[in-house]
C-alpha atoms as a PDB file:
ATOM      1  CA  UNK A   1     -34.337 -17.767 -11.339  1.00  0.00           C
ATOM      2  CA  UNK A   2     -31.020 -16.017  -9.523  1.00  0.00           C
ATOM      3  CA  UNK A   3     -32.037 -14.806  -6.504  1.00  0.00           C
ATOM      4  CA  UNK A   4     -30.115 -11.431  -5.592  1.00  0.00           C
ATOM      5  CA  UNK A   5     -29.260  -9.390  -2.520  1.00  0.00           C
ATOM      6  CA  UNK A   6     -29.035  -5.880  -3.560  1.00  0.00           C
ATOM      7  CA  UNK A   7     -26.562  -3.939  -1.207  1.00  0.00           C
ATOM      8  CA  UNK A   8     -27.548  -0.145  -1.047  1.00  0.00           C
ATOM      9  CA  UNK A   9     -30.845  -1.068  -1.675  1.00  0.00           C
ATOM     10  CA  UNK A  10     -32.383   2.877  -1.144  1.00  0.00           C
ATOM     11  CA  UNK A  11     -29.281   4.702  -3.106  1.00  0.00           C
ATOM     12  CA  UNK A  12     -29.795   5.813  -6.666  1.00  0.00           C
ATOM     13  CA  UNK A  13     -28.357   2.644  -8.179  1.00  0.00           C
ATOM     14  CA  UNK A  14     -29.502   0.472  -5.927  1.00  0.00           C
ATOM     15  CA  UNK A  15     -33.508   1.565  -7.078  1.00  0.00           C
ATOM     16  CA  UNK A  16     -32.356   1.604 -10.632  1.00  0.00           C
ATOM     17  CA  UNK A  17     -31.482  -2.057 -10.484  1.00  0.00           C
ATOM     18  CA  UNK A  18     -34.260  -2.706  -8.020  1.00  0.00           C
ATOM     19  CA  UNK A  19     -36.538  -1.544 -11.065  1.00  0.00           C
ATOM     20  CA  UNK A  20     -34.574  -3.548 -13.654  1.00  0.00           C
ATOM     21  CA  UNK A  21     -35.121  -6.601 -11.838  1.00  0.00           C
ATOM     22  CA  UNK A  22     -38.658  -6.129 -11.844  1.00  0.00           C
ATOM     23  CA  UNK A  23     -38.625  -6.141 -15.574  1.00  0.00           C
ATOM     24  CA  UNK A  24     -36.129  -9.211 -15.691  1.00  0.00           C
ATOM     25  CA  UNK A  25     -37.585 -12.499 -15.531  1.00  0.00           C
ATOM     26  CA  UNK A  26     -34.298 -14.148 -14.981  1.00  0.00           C
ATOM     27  CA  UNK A  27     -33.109 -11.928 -11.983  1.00  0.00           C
ATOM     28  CA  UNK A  28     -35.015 -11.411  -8.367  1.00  0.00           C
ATOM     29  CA  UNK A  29     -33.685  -9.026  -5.527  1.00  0.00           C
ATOM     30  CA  UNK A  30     -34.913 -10.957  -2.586  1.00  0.00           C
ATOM     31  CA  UNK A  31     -33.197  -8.652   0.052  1.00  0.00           C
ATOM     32  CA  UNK A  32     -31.543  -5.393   0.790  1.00  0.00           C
ATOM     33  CA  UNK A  33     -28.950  -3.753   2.773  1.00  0.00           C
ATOM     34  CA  UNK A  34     -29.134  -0.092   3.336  1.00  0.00           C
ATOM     35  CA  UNK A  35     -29.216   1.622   6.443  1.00  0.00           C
ATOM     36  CA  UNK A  36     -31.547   4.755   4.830  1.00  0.00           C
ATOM     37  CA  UNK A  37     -35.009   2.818   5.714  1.00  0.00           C
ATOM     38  CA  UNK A  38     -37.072   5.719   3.879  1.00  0.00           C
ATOM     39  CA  UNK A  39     -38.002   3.504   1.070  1.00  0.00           C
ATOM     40  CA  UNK A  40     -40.404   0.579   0.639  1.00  0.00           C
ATOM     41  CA  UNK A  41     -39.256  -2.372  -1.174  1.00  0.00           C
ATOM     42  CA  UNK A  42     -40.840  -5.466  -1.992  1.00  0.00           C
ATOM     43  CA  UNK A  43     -38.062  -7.211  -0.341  1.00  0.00           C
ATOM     44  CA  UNK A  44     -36.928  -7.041   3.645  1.00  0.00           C
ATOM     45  CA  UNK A  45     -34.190  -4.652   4.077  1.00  0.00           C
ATOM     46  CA  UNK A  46     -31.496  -5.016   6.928  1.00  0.00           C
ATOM     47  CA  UNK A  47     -29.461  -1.904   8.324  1.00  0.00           C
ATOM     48  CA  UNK A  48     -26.323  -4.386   8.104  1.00  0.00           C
ATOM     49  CA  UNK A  49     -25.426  -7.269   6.047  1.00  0.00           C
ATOM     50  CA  UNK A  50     -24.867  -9.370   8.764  1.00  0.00           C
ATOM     51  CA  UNK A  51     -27.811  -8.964   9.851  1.00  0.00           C
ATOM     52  CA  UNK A  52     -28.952 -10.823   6.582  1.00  0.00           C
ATOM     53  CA  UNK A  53     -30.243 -14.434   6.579  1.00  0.00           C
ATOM     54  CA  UNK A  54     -31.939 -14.478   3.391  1.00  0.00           C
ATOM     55  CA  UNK A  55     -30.287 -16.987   1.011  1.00  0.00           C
ATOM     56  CA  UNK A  56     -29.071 -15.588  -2.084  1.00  0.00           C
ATOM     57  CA  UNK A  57     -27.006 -16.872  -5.005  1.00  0.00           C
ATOM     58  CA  UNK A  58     -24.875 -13.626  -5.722  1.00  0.00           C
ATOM     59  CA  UNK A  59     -24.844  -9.928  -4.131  1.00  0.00           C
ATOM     60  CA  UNK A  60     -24.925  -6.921  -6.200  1.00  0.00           C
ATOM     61  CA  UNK A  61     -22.805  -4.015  -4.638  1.00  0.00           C
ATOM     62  CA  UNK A  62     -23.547  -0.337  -4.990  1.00  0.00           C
ATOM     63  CA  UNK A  63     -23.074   0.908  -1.508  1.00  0.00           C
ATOM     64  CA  UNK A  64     -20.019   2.781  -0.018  1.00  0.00           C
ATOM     65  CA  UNK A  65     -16.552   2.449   0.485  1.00  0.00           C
ATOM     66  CA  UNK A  66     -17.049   1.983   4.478  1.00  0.00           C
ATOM     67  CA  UNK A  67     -19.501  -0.853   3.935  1.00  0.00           C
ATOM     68  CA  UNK A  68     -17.152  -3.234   1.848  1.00  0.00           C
ATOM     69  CA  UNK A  69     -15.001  -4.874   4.671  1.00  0.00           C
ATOM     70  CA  UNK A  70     -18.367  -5.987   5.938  1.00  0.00           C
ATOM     71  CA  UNK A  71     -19.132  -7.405   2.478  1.00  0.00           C
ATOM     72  CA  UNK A  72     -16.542  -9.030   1.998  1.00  0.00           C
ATOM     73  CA  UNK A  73     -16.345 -11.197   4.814  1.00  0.00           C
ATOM     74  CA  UNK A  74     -20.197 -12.134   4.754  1.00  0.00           C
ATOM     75  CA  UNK A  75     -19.537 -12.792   1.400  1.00  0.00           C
ATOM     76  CA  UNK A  76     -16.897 -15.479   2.445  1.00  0.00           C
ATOM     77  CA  UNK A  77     -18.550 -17.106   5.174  1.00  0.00           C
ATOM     78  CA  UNK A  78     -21.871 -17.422   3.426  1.00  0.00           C
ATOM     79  CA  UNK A  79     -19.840 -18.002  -0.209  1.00  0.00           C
ATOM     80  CA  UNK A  80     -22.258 -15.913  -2.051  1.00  0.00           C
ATOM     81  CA  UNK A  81     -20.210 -14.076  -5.362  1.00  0.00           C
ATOM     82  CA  UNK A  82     -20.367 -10.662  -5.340  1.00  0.00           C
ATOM     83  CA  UNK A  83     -20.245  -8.089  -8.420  1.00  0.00           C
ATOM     84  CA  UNK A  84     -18.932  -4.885  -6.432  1.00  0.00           C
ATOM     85  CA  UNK A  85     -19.539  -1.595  -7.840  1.00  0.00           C
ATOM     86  CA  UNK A  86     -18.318   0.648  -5.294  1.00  0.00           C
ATOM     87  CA  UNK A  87     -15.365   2.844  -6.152  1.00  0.00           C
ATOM     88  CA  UNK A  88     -13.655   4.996  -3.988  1.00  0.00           C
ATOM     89  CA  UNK A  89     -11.983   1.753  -2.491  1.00  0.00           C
ATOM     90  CA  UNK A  90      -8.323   2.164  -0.040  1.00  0.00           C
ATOM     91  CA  UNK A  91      -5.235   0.268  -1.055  1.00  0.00           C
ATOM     92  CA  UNK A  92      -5.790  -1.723   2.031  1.00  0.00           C
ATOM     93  CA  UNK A  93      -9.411  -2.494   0.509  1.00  0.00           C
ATOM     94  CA  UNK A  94      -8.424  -3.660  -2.906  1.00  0.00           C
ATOM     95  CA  UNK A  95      -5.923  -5.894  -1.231  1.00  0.00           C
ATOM     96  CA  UNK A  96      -8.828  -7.456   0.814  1.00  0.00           C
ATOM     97  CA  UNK A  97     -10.926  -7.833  -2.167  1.00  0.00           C
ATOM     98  CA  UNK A  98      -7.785  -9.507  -3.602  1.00  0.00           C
ATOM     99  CA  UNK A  99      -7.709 -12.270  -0.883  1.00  0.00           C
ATOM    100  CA  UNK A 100     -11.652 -12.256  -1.009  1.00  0.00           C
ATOM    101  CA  UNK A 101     -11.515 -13.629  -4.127  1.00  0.00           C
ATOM    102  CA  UNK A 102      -9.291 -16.140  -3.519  1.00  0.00           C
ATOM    103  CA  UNK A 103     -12.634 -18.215  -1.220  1.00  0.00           C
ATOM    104  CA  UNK A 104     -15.757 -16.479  -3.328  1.00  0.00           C
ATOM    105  CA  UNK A 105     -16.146 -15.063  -6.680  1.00  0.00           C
ATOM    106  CA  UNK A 106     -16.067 -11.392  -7.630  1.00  0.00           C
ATOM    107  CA  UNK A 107     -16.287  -9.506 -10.191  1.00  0.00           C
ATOM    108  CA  UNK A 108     -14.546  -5.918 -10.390  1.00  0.00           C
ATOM    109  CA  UNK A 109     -14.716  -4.162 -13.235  1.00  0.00           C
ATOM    110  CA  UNK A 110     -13.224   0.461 -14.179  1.00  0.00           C
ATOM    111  CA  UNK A 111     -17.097   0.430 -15.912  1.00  0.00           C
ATOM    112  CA  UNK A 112     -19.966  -1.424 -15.630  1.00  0.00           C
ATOM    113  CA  UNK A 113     -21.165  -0.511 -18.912  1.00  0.00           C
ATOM    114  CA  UNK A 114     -22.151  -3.202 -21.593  1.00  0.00           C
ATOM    115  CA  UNK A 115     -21.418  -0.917 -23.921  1.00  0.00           C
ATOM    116  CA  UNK A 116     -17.909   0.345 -23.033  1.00  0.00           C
ATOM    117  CA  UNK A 117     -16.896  -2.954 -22.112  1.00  0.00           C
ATOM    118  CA  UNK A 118     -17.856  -4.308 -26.001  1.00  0.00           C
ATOM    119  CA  UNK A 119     -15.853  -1.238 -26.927  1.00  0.00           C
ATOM    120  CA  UNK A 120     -12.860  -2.679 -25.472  1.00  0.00           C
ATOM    121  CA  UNK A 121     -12.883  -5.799 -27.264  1.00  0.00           C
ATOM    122  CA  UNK A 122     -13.239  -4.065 -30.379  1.00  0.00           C
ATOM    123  CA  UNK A 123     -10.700  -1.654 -29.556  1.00  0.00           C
ATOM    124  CA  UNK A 124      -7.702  -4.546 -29.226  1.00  0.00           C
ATOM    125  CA  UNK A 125      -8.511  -6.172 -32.695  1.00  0.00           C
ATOM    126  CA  UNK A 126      -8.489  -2.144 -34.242  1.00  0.00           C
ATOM    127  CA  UNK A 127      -5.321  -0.746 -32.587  1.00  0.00           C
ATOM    128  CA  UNK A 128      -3.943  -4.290 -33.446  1.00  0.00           C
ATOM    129  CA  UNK A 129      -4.635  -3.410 -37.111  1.00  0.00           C
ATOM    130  CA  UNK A 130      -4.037   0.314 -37.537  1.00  0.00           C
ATOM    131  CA  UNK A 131      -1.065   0.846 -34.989  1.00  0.00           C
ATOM    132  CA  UNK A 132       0.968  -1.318 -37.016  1.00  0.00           C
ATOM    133  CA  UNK A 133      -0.381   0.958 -40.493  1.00  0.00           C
ATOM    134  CA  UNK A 134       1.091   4.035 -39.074  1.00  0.00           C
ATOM    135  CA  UNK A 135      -2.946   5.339 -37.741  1.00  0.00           C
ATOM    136  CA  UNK A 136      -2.271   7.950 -34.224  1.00  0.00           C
ATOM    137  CA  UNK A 137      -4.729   6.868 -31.570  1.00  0.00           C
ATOM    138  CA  UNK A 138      -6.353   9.496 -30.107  1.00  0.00           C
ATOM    139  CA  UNK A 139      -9.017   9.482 -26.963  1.00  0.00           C
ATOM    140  CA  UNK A 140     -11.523  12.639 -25.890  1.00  0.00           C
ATOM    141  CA  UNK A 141     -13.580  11.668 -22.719  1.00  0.00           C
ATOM    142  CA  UNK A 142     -16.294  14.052 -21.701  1.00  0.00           C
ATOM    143  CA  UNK A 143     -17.956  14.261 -18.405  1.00  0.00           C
ATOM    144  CA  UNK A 144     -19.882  16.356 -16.165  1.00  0.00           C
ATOM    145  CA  UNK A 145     -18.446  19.581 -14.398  1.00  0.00           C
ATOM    146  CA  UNK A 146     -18.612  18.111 -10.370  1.00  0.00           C
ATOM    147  CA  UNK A 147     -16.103  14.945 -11.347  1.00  0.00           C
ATOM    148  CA  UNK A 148     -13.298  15.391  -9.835  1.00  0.00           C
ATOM    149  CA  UNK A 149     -10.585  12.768 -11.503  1.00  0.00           C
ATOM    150  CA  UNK A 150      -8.762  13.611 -14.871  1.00  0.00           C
ATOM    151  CA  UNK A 151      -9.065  11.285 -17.123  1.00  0.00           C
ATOM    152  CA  UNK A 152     -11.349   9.343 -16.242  1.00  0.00           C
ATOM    153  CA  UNK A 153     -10.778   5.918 -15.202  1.00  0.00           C
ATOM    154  CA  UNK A 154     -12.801   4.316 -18.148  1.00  0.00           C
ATOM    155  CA  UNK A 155     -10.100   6.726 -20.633  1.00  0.00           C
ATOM    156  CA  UNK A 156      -7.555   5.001 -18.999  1.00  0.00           C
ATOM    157  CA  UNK A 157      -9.398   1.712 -19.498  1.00  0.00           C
ATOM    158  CA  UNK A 158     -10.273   1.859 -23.111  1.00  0.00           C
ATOM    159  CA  UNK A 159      -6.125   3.311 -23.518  1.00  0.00           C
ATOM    160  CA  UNK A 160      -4.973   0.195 -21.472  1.00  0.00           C
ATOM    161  CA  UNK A 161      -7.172  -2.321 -23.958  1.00  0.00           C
ATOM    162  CA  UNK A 162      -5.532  -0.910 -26.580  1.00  0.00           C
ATOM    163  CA  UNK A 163      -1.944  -0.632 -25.324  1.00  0.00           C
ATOM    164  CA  UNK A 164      -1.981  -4.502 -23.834  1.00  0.00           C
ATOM    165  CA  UNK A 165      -3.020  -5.412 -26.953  1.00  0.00           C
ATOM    166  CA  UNK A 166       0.381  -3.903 -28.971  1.00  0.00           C
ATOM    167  CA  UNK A 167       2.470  -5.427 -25.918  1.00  0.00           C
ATOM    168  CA  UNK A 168       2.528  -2.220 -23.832  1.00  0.00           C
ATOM    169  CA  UNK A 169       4.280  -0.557 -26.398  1.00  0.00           C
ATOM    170  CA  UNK A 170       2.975   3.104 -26.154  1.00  0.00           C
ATOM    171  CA  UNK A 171       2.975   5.981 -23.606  1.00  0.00           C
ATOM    172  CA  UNK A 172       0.048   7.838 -22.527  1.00  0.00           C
ATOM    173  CA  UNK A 173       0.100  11.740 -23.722  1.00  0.00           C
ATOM    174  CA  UNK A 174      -2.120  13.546 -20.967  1.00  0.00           C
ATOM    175  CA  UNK A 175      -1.374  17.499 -22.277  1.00  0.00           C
ATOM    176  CA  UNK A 176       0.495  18.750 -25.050  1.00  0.00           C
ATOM    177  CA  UNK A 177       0.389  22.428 -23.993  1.00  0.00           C
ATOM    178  CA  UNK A 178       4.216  22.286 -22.030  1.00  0.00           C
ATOM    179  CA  UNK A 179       5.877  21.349 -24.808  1.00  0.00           C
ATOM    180  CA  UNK A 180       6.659  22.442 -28.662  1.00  0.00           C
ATOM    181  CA  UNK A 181       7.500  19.185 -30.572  1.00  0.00           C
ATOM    182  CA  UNK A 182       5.991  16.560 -32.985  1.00  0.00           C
ATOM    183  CA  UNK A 183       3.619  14.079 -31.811  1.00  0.00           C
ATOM    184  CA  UNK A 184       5.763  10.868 -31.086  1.00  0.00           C
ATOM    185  CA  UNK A 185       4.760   7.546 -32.732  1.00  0.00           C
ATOM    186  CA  UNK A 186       4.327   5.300 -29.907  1.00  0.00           C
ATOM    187  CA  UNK A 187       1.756   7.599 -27.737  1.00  0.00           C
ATOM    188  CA  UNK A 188      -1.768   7.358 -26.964  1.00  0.00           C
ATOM    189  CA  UNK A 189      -3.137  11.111 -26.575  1.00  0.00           C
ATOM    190  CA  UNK A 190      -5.695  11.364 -23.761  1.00  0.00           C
ATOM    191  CA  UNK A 191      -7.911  15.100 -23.998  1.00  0.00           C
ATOM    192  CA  UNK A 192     -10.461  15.623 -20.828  1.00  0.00           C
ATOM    193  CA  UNK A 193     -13.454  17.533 -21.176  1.00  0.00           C
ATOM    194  CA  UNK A 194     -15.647  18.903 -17.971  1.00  0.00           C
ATOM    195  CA  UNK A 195     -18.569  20.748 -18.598  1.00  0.00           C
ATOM    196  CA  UNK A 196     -22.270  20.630 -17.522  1.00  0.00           C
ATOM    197  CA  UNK A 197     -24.509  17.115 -16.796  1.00  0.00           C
ATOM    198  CA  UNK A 198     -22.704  15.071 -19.192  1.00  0.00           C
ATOM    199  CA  UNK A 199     -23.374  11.933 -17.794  1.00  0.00           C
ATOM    200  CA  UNK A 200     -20.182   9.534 -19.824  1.00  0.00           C
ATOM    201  CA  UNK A 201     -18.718  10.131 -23.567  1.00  0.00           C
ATOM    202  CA  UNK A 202     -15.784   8.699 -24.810  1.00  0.00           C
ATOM    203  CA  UNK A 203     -14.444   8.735 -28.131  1.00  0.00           C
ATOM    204  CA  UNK A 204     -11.484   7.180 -29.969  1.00  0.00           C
ATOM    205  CA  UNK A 205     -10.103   8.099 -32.899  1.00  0.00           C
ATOM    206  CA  UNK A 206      -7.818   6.669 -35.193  1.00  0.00           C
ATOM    207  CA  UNK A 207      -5.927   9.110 -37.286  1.00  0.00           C
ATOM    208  CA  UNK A 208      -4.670   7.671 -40.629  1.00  0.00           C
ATOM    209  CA  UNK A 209      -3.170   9.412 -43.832  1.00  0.00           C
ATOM    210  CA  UNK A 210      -6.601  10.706 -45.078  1.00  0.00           C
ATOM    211  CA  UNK A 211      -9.206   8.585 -43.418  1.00  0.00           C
ATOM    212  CA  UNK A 212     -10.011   8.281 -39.803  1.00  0.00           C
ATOM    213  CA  UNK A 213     -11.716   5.935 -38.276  1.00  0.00           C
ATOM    214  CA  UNK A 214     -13.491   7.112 -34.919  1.00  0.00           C
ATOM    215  CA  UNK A 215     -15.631   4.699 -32.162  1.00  0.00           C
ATOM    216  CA  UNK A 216     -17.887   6.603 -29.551  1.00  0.00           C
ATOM    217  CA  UNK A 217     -19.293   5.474 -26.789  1.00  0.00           C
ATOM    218  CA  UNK A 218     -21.946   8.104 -25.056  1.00  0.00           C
ATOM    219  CA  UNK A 219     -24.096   7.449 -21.678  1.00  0.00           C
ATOM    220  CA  UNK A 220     -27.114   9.896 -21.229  1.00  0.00           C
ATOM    221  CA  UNK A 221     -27.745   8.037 -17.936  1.00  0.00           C
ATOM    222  CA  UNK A 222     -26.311   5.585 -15.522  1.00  0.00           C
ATOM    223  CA  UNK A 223     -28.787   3.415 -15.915  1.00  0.00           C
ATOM    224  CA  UNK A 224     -26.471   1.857 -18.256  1.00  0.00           C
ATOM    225  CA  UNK A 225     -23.830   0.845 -15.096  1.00  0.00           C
ATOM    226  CA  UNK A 226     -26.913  -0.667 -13.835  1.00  0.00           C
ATOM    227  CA  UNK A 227     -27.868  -2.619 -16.430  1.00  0.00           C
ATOM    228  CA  UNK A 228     -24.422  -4.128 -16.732  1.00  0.00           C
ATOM    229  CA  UNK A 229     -24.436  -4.699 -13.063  1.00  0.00           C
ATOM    230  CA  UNK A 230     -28.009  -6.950 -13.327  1.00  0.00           C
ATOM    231  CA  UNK A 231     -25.760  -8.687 -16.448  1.00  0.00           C
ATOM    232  CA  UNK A 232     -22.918  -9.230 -14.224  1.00  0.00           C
ATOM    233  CA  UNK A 233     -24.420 -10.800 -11.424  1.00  0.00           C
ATOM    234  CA  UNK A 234     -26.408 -13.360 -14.090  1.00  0.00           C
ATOM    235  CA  UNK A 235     -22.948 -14.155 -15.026  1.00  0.00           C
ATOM    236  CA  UNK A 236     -21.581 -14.785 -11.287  1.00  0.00           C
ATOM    237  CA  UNK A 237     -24.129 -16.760  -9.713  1.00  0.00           C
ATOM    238  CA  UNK A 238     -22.435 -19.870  -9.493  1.00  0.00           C
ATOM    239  CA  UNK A 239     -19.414 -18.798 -10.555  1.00  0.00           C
ATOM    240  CA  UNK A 240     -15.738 -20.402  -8.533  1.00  0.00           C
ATOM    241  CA  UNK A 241     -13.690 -18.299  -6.365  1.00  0.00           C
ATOM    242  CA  UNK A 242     -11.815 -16.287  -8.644  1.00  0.00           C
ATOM    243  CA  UNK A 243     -11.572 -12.128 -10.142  1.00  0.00           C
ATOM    244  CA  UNK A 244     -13.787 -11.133 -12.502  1.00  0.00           C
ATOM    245  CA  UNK A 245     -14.203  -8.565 -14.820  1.00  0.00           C
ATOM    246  CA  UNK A 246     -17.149  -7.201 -17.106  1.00  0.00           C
ATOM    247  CA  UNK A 247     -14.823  -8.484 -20.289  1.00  0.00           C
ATOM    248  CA  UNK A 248     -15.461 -11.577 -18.728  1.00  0.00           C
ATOM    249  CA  UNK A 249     -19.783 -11.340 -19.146  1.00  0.00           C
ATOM    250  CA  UNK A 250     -18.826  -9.927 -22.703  1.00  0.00           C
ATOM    251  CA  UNK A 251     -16.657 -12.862 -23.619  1.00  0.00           C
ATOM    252  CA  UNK A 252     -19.088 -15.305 -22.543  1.00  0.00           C
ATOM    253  CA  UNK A 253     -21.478 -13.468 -24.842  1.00  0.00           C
ATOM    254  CA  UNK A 254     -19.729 -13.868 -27.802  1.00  0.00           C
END
């Protein structure tokens, strides 16, 4: 059995996987960092990760940005892989996650979603078929009315599998409504939608000469990110120093 150390043990996600773990008999959390000690876990629970000396084959992060330099360089010293989680990171960050992986594995992924990762995959071997047929590719991402960035990253993600795929031939198209002209061949049109608790829905579309082909992707919780994370760090543990992305755990999958 992988033995985890869940890092922001007492946030939302953090109890999410804490509960999916529970249910998993191939994954145990068998410590926690979090410096909210409100909540009883079945596990100890250290204000600091360097505080930790519970040995662990891989750390799942879902913390906060200010707790990541201190992640990375236990994870180093202690060469325990790391799936990290936390967004929000600095330039300076993702350049020390960058040399981080250079001495431990970690994996980094836009979404942590099974789902929307599968979606990508499928996405290169479509636009690789219908670009070329003259099809428009189209995405509509919908999310709830507090986020703040337009589109959202995992839009950009799902248009970047796509665009790699036809050798970065296409443009993204983020709003029509400043100019008056036809829609150009070589785009990929990208529509946000913020409204209410919608949790995650993306949608793709590709727009032939009378058929259209459409894949959607909907979360109605973020359980799902958790999930993917419990996946991800079955997939690390034991992994070589390297970068590693949630295409990665799909890949190995297949």
């Amino acid at each position: 059995m992988i033995k985890a150390i869940m890092h922001g043990c007492n946030g939302k996600m953090g109890q999410v996987i804490t509960g999916i773990c529970k249910e998993d008999a191939g994954i145990e959390i068998v410590a926690g960092i979090d410096v909210y000690d409100g909540i009883k876990n079945d596990y100890p629970v250290f204000s600091n990760i360097s505080l930790c000396n519970v040995p662990a084959d891989v750390i799942i992060d879902f913390s906060n940005a200010g707790a990541v330099d201190d992640l990375l360089v236990y994870s180093v010293e202690k060469q325990i892989p790391v799936v990290l989680c936390t967004t929000g990171l600095s330039e300076e960050q993702l350049e020390k996650v960058k040399k981080a992986s250079t001495k431990v594995a970690i994996l980094r992924s836009a979404n942590m979603s099974l789902g929307i990762n599968t979606l990508m995959e499928l996405l290169k071997k479509a636009a690789q078929i219908f670009a070329p047929a003259g099809f428009d590719m189209e995405i509509v991402e919908k999310h709830h009315n507090q986020k703040l960035d337009a589109p959202s990253g995992t839009a950009l993600a799902l248009a970047d599998s796509m665009n790699e795929a036809l050798e970065n031939a296409y443009e993204y198209k983020y709003d029509r409504s400043q100019e008056r002209k036809k829609r150009d061949k070589y785009e990929i049109g990208i529509s946000a939608v913020r409204g209410g608790s919608i949790v995650g829905e993306h949608e793709v579309i590709f727009a032939g000469q009378d058929e259209v082909i459409e894949f959607k992707h909907t979360a109605y919780s973020k359980a799902v990110f958790a999930k993917g994370a419990v996946e991800a760090a079955k997939f690390l543990a034991g992994k070589e120093a390297g970068h590693y992305e949630m295409s990665d755990v799909i890949k190995a999958t297949m």
